[in-house]
C-alpha atoms as a PDB file:
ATOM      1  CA  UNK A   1     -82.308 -67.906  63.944  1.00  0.00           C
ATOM      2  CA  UNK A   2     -84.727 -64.878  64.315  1.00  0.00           C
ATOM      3  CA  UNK A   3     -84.401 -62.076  61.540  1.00  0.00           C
ATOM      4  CA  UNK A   4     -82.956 -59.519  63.829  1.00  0.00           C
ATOM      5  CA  UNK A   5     -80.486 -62.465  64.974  1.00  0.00           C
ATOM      6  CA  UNK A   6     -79.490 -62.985  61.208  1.00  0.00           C
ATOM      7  CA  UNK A   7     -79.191 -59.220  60.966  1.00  0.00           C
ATOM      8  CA  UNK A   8     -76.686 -58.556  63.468  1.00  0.00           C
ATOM      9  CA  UNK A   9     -74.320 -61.368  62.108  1.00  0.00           C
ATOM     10  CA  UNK A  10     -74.269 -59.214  58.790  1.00  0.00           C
ATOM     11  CA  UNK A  11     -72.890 -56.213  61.057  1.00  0.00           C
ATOM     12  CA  UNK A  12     -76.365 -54.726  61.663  1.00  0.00           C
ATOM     13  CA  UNK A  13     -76.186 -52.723  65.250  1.00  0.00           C
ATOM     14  CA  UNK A  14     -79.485 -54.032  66.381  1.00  0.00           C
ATOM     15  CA  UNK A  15     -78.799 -52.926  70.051  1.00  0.00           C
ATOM     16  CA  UNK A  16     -78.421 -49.510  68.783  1.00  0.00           C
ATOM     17  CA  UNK A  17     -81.384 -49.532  66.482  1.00  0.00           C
ATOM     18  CA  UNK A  18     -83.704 -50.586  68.704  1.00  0.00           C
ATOM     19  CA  UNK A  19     -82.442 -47.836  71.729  1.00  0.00           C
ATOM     20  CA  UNK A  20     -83.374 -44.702  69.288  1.00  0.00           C
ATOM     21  CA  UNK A  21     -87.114 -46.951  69.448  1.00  0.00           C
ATOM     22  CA  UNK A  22     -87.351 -47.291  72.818  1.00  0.00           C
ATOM     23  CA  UNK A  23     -87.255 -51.051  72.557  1.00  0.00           C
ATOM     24  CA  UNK A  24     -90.411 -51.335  69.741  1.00  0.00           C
ATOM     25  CA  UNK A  25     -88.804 -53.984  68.264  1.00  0.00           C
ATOM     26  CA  UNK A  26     -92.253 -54.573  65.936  1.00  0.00           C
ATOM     27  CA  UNK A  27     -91.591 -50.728  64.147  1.00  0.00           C
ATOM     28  CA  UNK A  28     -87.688 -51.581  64.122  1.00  0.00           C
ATOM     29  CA  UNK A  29     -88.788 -54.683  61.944  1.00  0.00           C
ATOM     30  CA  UNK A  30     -91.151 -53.007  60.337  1.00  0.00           C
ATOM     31  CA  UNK A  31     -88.612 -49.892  58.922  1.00  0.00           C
ATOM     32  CA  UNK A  32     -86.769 -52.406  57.048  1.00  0.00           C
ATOM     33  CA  UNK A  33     -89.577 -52.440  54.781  1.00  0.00           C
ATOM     34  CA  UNK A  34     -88.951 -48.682  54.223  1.00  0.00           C
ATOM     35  CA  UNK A  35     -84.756 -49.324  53.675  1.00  0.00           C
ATOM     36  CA  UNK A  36     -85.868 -51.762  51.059  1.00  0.00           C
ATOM     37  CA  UNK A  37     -87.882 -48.826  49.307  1.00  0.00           C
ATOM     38  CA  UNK A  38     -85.603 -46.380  49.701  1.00  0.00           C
ATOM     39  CA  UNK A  39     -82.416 -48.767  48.432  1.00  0.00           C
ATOM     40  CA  UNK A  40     -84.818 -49.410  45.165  1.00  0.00           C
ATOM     41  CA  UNK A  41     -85.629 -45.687  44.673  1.00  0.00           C
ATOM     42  CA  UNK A  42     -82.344 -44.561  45.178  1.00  0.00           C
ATOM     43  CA  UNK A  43     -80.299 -47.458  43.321  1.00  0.00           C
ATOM     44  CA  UNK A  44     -76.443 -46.168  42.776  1.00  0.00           C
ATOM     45  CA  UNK A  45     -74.897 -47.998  39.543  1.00  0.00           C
ATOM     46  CA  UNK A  46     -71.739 -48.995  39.741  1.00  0.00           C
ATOM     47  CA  UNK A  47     -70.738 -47.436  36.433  1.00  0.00           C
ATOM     48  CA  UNK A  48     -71.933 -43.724  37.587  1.00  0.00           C
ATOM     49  CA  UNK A  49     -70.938 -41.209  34.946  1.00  0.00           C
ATOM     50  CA  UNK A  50     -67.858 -39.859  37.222  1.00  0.00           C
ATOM     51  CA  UNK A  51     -68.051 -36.344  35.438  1.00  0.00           C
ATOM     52  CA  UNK A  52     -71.909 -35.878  36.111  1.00  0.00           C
ATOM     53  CA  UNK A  53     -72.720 -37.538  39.565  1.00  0.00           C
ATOM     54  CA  UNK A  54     -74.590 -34.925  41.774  1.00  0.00           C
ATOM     55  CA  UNK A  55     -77.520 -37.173  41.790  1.00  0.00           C
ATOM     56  CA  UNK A  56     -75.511 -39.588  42.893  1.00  0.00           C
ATOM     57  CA  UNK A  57     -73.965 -37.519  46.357  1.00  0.00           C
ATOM     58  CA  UNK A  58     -78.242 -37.515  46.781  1.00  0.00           C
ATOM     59  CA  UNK A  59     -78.742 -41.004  46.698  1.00  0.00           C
ATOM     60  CA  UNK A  60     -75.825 -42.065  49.335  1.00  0.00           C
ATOM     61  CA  UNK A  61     -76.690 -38.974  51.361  1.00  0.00           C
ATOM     62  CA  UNK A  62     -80.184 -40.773  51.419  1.00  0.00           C
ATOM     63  CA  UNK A  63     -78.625 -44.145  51.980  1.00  0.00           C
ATOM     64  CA  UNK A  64     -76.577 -43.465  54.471  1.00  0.00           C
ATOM     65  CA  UNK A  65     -79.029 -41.387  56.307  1.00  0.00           C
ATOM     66  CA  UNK A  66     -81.398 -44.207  56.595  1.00  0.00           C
ATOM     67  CA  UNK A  67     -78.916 -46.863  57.132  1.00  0.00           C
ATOM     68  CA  UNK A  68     -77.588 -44.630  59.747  1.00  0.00           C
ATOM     69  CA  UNK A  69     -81.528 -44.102  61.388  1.00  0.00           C
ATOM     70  CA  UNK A  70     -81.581 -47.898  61.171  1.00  0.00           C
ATOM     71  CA  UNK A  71     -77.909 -49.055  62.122  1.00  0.00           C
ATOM     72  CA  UNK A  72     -77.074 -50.878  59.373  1.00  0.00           C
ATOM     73  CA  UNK A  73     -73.642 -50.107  60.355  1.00  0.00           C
ATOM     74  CA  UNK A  74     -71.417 -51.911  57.336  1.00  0.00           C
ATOM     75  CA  UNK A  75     -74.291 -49.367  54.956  1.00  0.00           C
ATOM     76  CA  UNK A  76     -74.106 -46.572  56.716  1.00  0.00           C
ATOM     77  CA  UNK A  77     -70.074 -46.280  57.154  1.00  0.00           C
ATOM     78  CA  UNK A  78     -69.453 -47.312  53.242  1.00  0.00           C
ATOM     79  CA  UNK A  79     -71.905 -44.483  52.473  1.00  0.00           C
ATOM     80  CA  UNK A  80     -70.264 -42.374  54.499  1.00  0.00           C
ATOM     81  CA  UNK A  81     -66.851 -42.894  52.929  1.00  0.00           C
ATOM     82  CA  UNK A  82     -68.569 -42.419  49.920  1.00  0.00           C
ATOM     83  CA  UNK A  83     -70.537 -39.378  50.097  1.00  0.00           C
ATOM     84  CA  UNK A  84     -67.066 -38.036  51.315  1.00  0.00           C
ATOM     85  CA  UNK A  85     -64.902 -39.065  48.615  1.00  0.00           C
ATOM     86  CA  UNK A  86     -67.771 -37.488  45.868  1.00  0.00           C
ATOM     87  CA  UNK A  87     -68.197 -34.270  47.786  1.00  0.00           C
ATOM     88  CA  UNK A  88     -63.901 -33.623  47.431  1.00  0.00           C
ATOM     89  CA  UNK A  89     -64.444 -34.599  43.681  1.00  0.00           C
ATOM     90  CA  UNK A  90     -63.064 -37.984  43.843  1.00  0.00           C
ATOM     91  CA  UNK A  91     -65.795 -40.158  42.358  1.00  0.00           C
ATOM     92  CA  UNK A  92     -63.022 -42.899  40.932  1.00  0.00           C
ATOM     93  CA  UNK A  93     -62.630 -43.934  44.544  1.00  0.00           C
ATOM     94  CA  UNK A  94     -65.940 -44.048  45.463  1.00  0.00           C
ATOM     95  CA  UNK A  95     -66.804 -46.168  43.071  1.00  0.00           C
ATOM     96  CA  UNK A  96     -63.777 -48.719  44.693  1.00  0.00           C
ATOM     97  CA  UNK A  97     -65.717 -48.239  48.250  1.00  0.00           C
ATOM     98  CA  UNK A  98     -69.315 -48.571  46.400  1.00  0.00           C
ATOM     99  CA  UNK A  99     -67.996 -52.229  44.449  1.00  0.00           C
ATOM    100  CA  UNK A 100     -66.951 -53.409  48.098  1.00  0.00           C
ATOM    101  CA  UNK A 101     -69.611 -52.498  50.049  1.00  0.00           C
ATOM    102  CA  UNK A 102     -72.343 -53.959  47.253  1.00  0.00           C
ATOM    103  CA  UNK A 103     -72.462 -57.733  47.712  1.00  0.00           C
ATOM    104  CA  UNK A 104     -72.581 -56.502  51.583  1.00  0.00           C
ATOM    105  CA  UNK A 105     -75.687 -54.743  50.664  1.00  0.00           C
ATOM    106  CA  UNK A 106     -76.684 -56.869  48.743  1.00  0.00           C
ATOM    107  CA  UNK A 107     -76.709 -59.946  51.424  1.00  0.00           C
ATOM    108  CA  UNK A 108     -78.876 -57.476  53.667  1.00  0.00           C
ATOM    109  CA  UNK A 109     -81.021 -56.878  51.372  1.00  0.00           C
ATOM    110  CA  UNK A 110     -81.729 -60.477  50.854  1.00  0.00           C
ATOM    111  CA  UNK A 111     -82.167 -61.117  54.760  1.00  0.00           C
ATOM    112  CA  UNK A 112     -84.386 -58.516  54.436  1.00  0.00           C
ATOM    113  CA  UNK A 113     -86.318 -59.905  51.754  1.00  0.00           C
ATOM    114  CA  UNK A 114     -86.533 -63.265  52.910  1.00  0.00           C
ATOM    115  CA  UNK A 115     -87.772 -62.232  56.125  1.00  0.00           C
ATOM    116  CA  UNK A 116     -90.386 -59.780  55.672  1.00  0.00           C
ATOM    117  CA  UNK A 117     -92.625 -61.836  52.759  1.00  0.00           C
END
């Protein structure tokens, strides 16, 4: 099973990806490289101080907005949910969304990681 393959049976929209490319499937590979960097320098705990957590709306805003570039659909919707719930002060549930949506991210990551060494 090709990488992209394994991708889209974890819920990644690689139809859509590739259409904002034009097709260039070798940068669409490539970007996932970039997700990988950008999930490490904007790592979300799942213990977030729920009274401070401003830094935390930046870090799923930047999540989501790269999952969303990308289609990592399953990402990009949890991040979404989440970004929502902290901007109308409800940080309790996003951590709920956050602990579901981890081991998801967490799989993708791996695919990532086991694809692109």
């Amino acid at each position: 099973m090709s990488f992209l393959e394994e991708l889209k049976d974890l819920g990644v929209d690689i139809d859509g990806g590739l259409k904002r490319l034009n097709g260039n499937e070798k940068l669409y590979t490539r970007l996932f490289g970039s997700f990988l960097k950008t999930l490490n320098t904007n790592e979300i705990p799942l213990d977030f101080d729920c009274t401070e957590y401003q830094d935390v709306i930046e870090k799923a805003h930047t999540i989501k907005g790269t999952a969303g570039n990308l289609s990592i659909t399953p990402l990009y919707e949890s991040y979404t949910e989440i970004l929502g719930l902290l901007r109308n002060e409800k940080p309790e549930e996003a951590k709920v969304i956050l602990e579901k949506v981890f081991p998801v991210q967490e799989e993708i990551v791996r695919c990532i990681e086991k694809n692109m060494s």
